[in-house]
C-alpha atoms as a PDB file:
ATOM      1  CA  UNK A   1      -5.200 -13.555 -23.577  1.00  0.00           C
ATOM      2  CA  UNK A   2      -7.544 -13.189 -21.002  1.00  0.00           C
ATOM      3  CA  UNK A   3      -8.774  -9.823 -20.329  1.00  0.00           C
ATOM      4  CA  UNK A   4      -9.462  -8.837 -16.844  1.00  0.00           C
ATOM      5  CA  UNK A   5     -11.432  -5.536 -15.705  1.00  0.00           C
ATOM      6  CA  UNK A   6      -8.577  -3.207 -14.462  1.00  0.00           C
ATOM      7  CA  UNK A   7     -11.370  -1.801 -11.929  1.00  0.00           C
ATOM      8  CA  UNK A   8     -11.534  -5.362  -9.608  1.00  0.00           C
ATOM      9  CA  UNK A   9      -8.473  -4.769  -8.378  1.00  0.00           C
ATOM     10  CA  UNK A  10     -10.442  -2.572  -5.671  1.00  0.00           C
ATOM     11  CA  UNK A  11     -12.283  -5.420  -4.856  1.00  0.00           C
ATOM     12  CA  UNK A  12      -9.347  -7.144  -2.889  1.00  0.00           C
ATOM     13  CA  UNK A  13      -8.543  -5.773   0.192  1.00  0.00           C
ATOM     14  CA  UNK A  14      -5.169  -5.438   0.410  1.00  0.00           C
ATOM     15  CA  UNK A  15      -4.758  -3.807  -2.790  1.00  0.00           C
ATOM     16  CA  UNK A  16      -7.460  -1.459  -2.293  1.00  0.00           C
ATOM     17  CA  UNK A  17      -5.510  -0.203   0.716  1.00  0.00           C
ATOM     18  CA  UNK A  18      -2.349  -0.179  -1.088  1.00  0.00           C
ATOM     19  CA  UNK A  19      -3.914   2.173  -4.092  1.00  0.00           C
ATOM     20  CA  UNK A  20      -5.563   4.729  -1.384  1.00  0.00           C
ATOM     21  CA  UNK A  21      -2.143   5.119   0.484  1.00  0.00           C
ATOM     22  CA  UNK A  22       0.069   5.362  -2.355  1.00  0.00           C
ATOM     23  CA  UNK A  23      -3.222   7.960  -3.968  1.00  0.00           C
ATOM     24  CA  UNK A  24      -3.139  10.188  -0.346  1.00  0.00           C
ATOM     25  CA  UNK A  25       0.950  10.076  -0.085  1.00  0.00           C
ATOM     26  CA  UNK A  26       0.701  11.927  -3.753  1.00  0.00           C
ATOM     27  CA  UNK A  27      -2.686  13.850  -2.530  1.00  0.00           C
ATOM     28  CA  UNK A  28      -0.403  15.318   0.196  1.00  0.00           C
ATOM     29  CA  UNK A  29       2.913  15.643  -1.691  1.00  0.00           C
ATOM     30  CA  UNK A  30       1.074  17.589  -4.236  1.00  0.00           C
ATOM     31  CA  UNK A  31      -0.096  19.465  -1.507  1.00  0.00           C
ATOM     32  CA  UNK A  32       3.019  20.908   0.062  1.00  0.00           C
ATOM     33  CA  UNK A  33       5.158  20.789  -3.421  1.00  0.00           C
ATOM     34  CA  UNK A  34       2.822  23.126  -5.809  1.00  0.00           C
ATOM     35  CA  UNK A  35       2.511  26.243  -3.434  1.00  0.00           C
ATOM     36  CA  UNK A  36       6.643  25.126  -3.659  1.00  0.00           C
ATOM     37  CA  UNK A  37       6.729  25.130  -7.148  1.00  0.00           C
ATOM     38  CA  UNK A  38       4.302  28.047  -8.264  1.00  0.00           C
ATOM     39  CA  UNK A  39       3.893  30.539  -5.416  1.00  0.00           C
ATOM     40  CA  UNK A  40       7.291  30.876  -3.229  1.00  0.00           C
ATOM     41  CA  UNK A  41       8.920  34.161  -5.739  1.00  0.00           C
ATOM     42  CA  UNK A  42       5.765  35.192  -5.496  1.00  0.00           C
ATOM     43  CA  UNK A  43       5.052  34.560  -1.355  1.00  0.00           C
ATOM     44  CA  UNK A  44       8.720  36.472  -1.578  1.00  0.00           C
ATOM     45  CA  UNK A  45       7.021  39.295  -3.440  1.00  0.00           C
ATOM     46  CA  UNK A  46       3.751  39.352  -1.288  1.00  0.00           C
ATOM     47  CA  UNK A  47       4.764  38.878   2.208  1.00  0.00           C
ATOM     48  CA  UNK A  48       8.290  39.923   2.210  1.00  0.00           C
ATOM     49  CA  UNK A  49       8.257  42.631  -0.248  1.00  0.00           C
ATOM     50  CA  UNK A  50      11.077  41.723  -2.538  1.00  0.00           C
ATOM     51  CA  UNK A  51      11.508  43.548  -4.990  1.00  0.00           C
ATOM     52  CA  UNK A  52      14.212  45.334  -7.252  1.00  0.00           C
ATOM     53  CA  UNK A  53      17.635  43.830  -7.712  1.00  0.00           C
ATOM     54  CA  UNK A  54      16.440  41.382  -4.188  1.00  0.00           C
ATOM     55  CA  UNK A  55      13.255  40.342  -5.865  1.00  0.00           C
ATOM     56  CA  UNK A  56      14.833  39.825  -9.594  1.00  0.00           C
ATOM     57  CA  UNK A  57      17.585  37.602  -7.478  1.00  0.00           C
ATOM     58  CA  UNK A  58      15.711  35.572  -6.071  1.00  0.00           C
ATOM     59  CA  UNK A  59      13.415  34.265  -8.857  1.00  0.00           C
ATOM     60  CA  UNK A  60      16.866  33.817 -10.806  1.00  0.00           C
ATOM     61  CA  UNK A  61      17.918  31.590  -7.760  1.00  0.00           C
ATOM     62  CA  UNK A  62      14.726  29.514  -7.598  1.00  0.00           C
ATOM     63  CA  UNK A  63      14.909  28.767 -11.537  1.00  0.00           C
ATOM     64  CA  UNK A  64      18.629  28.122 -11.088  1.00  0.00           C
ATOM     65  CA  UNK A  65      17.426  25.439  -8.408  1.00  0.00           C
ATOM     66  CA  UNK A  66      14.870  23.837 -10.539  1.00  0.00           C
ATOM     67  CA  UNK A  67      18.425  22.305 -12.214  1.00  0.00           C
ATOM     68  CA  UNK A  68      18.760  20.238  -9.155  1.00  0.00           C
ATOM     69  CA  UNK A  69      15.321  18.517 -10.609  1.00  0.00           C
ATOM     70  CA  UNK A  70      16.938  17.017 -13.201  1.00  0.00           C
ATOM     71  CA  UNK A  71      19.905  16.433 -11.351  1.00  0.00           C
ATOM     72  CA  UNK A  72      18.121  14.646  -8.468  1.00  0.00           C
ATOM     73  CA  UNK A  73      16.006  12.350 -10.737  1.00  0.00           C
ATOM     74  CA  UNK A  74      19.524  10.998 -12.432  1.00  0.00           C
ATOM     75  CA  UNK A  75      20.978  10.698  -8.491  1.00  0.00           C
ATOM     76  CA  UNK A  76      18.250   8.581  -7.778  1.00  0.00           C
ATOM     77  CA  UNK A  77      19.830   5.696  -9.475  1.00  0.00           C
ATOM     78  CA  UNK A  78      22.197   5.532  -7.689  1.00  0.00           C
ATOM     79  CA  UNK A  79      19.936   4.599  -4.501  1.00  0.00           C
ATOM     80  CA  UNK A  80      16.719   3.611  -5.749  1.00  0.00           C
ATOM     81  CA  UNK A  81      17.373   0.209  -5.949  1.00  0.00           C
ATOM     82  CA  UNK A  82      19.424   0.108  -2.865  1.00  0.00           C
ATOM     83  CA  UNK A  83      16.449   1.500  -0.172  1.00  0.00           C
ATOM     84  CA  UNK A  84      13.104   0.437   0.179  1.00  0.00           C
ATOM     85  CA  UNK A  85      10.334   2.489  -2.126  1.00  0.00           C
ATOM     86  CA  UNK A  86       8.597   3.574   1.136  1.00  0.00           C
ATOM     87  CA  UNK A  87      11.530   4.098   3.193  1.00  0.00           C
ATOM     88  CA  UNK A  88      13.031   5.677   0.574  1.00  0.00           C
ATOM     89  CA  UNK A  89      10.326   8.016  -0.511  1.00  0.00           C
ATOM     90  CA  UNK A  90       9.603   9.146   3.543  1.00  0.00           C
ATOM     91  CA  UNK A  91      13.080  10.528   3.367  1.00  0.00           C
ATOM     92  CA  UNK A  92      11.957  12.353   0.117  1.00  0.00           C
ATOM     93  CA  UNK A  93       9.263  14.246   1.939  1.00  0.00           C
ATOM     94  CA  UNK A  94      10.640  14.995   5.016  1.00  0.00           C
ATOM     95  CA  UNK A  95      14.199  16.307   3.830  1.00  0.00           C
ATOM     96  CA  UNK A  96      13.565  17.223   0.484  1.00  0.00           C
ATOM     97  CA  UNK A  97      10.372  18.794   0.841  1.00  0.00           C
ATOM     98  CA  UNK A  98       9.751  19.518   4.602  1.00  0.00           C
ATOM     99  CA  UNK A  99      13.218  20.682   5.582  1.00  0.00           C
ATOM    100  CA  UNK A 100      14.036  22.395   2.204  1.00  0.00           C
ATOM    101  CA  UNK A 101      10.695  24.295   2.193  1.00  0.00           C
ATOM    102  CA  UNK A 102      11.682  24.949   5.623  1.00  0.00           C
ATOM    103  CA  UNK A 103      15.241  25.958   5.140  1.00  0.00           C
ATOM    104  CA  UNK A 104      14.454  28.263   2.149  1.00  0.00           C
ATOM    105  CA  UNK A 105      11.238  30.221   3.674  1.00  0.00           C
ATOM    106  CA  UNK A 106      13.899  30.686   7.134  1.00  0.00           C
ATOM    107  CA  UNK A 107      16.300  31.680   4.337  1.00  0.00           C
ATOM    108  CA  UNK A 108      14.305  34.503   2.476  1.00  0.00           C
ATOM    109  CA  UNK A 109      12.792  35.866   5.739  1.00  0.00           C
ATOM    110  CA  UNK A 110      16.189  36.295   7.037  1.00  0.00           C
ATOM    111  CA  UNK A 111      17.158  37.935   3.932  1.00  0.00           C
ATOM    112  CA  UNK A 112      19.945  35.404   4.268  1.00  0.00           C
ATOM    113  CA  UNK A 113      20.673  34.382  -0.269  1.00  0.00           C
ATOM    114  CA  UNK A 114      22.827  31.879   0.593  1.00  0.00           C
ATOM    115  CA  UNK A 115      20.840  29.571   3.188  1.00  0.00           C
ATOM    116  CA  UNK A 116      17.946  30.599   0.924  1.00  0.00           C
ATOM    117  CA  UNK A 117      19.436  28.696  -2.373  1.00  0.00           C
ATOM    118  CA  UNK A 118      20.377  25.704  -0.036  1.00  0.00           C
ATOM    119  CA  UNK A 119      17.185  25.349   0.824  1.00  0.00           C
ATOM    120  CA  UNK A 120      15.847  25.605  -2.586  1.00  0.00           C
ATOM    121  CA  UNK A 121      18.388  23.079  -3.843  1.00  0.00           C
ATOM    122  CA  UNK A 122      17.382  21.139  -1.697  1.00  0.00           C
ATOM    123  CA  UNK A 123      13.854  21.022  -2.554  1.00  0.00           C
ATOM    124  CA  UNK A 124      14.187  20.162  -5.829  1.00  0.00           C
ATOM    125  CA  UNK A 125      17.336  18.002  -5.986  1.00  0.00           C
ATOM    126  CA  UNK A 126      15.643  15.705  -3.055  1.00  0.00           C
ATOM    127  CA  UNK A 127      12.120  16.951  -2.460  1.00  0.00           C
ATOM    128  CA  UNK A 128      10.714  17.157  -6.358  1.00  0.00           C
ATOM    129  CA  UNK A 129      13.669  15.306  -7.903  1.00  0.00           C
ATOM    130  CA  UNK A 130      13.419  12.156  -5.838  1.00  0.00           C
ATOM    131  CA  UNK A 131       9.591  12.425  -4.380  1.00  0.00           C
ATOM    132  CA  UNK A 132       7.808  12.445  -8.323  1.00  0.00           C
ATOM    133  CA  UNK A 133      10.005   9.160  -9.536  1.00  0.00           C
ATOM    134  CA  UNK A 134       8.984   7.309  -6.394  1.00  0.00           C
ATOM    135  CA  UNK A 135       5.421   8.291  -6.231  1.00  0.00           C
ATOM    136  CA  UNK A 136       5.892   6.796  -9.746  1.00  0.00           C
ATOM    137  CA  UNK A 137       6.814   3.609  -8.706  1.00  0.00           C
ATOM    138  CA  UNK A 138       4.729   3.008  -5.694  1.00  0.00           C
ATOM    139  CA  UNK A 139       1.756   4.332  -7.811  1.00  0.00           C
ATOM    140  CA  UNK A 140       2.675   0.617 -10.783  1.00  0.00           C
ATOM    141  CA  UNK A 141       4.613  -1.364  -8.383  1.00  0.00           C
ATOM    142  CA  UNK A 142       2.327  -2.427  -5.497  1.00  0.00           C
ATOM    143  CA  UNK A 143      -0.809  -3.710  -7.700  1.00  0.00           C
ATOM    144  CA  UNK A 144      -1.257  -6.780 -10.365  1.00  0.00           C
ATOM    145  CA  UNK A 145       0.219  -6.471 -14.094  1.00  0.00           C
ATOM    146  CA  UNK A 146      -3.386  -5.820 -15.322  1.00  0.00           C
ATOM    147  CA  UNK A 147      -3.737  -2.965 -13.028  1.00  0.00           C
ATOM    148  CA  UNK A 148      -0.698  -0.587 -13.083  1.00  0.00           C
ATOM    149  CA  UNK A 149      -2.040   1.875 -15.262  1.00  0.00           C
ATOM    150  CA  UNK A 150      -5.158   1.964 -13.948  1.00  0.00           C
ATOM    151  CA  UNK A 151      -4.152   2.026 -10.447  1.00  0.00           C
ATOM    152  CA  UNK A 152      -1.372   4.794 -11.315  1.00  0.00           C
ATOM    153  CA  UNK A 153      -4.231   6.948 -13.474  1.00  0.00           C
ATOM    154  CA  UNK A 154      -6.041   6.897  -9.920  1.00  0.00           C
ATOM    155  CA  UNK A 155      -3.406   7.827  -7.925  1.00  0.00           C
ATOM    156  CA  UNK A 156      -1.855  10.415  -9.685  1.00  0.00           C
ATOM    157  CA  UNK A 157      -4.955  11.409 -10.968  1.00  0.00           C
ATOM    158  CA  UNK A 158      -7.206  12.223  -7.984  1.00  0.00           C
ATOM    159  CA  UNK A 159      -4.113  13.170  -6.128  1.00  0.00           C
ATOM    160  CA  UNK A 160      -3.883  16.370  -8.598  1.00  0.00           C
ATOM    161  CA  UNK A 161      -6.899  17.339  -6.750  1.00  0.00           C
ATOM    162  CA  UNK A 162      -3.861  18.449  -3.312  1.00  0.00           C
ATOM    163  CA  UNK A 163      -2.498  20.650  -5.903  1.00  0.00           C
ATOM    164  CA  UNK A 164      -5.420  22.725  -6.691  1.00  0.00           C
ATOM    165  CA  UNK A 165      -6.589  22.767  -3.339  1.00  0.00           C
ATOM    166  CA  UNK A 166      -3.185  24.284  -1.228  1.00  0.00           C
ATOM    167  CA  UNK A 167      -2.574  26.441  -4.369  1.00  0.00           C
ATOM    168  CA  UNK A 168      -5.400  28.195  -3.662  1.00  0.00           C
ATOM    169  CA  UNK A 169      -5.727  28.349   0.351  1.00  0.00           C
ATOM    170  CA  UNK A 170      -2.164  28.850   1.573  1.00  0.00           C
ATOM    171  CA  UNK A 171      -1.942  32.702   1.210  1.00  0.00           C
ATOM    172  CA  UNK A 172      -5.051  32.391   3.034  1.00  0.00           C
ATOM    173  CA  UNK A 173      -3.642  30.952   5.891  1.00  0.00           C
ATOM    174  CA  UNK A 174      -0.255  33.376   6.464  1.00  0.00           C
ATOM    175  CA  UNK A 175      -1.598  35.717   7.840  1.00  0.00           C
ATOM    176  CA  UNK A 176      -3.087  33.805  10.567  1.00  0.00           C
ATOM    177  CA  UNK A 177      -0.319  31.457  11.075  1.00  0.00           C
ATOM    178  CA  UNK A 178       2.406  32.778   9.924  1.00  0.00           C
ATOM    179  CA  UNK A 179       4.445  32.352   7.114  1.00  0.00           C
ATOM    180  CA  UNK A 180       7.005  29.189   8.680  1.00  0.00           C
ATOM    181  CA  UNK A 181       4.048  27.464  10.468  1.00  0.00           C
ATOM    182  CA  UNK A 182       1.865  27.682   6.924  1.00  0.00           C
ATOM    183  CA  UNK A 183       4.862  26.977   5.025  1.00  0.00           C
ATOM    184  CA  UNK A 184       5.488  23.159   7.441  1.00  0.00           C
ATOM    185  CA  UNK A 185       2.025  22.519   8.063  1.00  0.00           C
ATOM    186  CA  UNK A 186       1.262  21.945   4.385  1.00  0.00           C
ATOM    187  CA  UNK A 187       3.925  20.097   3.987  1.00  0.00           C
ATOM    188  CA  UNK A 188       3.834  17.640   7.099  1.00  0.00           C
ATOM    189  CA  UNK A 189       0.841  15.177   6.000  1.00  0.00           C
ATOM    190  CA  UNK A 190       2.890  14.080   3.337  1.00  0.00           C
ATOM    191  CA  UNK A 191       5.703  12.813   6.060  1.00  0.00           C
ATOM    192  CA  UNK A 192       2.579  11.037   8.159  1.00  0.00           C
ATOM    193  CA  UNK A 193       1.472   9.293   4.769  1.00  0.00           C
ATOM    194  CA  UNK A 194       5.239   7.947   4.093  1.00  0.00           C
ATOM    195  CA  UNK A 195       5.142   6.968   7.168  1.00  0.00           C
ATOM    196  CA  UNK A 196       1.885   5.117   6.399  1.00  0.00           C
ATOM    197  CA  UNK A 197       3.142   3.132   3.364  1.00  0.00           C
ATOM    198  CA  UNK A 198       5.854   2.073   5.065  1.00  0.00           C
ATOM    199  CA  UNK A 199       3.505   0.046   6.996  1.00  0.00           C
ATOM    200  CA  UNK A 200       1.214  -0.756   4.135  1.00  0.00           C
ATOM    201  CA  UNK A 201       3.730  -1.108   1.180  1.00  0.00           C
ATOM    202  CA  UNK A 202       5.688  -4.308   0.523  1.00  0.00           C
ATOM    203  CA  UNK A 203       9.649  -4.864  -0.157  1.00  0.00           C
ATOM    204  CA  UNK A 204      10.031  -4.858  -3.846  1.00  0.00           C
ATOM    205  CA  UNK A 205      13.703  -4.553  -3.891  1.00  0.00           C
ATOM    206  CA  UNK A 206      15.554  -7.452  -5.807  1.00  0.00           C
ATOM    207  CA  UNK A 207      12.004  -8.872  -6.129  1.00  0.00           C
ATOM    208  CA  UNK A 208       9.595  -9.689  -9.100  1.00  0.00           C
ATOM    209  CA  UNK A 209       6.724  -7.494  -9.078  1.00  0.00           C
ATOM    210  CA  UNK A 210       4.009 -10.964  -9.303  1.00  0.00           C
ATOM    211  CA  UNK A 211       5.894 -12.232  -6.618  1.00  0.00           C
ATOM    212  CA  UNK A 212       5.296  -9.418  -3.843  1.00  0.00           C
ATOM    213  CA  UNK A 213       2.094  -9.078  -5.948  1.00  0.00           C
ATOM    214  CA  UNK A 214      -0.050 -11.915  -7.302  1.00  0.00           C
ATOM    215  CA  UNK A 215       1.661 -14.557  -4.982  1.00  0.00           C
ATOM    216  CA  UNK A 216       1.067 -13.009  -1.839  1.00  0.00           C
ATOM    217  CA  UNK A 217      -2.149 -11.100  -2.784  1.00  0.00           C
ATOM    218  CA  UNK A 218      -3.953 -12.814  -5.411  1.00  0.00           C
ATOM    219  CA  UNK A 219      -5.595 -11.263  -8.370  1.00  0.00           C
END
């Protein structure tokens, strides 16, 4: 078998662009979803001053929503093969993460529980449930056989750089913004990037991955 340097496929054009969308769309989902994931019970503690009974109900809510994870990831099935990646994963960031972020920060300002945990359900069963499997796909799909991994390792990779970059601004950035405008803003690049991909990304629905791949593109 002929072995082929994983690296060259940065040397063709069109896949080069393919592997720096798919790497930013992560960059940015990474972005919004780990101050998400790791600093909203404590943004509830901080800012909002739950505490007490309040402040031990709400971290029980936001672990009780991390269910919805596991239960989005299996829904997914049921679709992912029905919707275009890009499409597909778009809708992932802007109503799973953009509008659930958004629904559960109105939620806990409000002091409203219920609107809160919809929110927060929403996040994860659409937003973190959904977004990771796709970002999984587009980051193998979209590149030649002998590239996947590496083009994946890059993408996912470099894009963990989002995550330690908004985890440790966006409490910097409240106070002058607020807590709703911080809370969107680091989650709207993520929605501009799906957009992106849309136009960058091919159809691989009902398609083999060296036809959409090596035929069109080359090696």
């Amino acid at each position: 078998m002929r072995k082929v340097d994983p690296f060259a496929v940065f040397k063709n054009p069109v896949y080069r662009v393919r592997v720096i969308a798919v790497m930013l769309s992560i960059f940015f989902f990474y972005f919004g979803e780990y101050p998400y994931l790791t600093e909203y019970p404590l943004w509830t503690s901080s800012f909002l001053h739950y505490s007490g009974a309040l402040g031990n109900e709400i971290t029980f809510l936001f672990g009780l929503a991390g269910i919805a994870t596991f239960l989005g990831s299996i829904g997914l099935r049921f679709v992912v093969e029905r919707v275009r990646r890009a499409v597909l994963v778009t809708f992932s960031y802007f109503v799973g993460m953009l509008l659930g972020v958004l629904i559960a920060v109105v939620g806990a300002i409000a002091r409203d529980i219920p609107l809160t945990f919809l929110g927060l359900v929403l996040a994860n069963f659409i937003g973190v449930g959904w977004s990771n499997q796709l970002n999984y796909l587009n980051g193998t799909e979209n590149v030649p056989t002998y590239a996947r991994a590496t083009s994946f390792a890059f993408s996912d990779g470099f894009a963990h750089l989002g995550a330690a970059i908004s985890t440790a601004i966006i409490f910097d950035f409240i106070p002058v913004l607020g807590n709703v405008q911080t809370w969107v803003l680091f989650q709207v690049p993520m929605v501009i990037m799906g957009l992106i991909l849309i136009k960058v990304l091919p159809n691989t629905i009902g398609r083999s991955l060296e036809s959409v791949n090596e035929a069109e593109a080359g090696t």
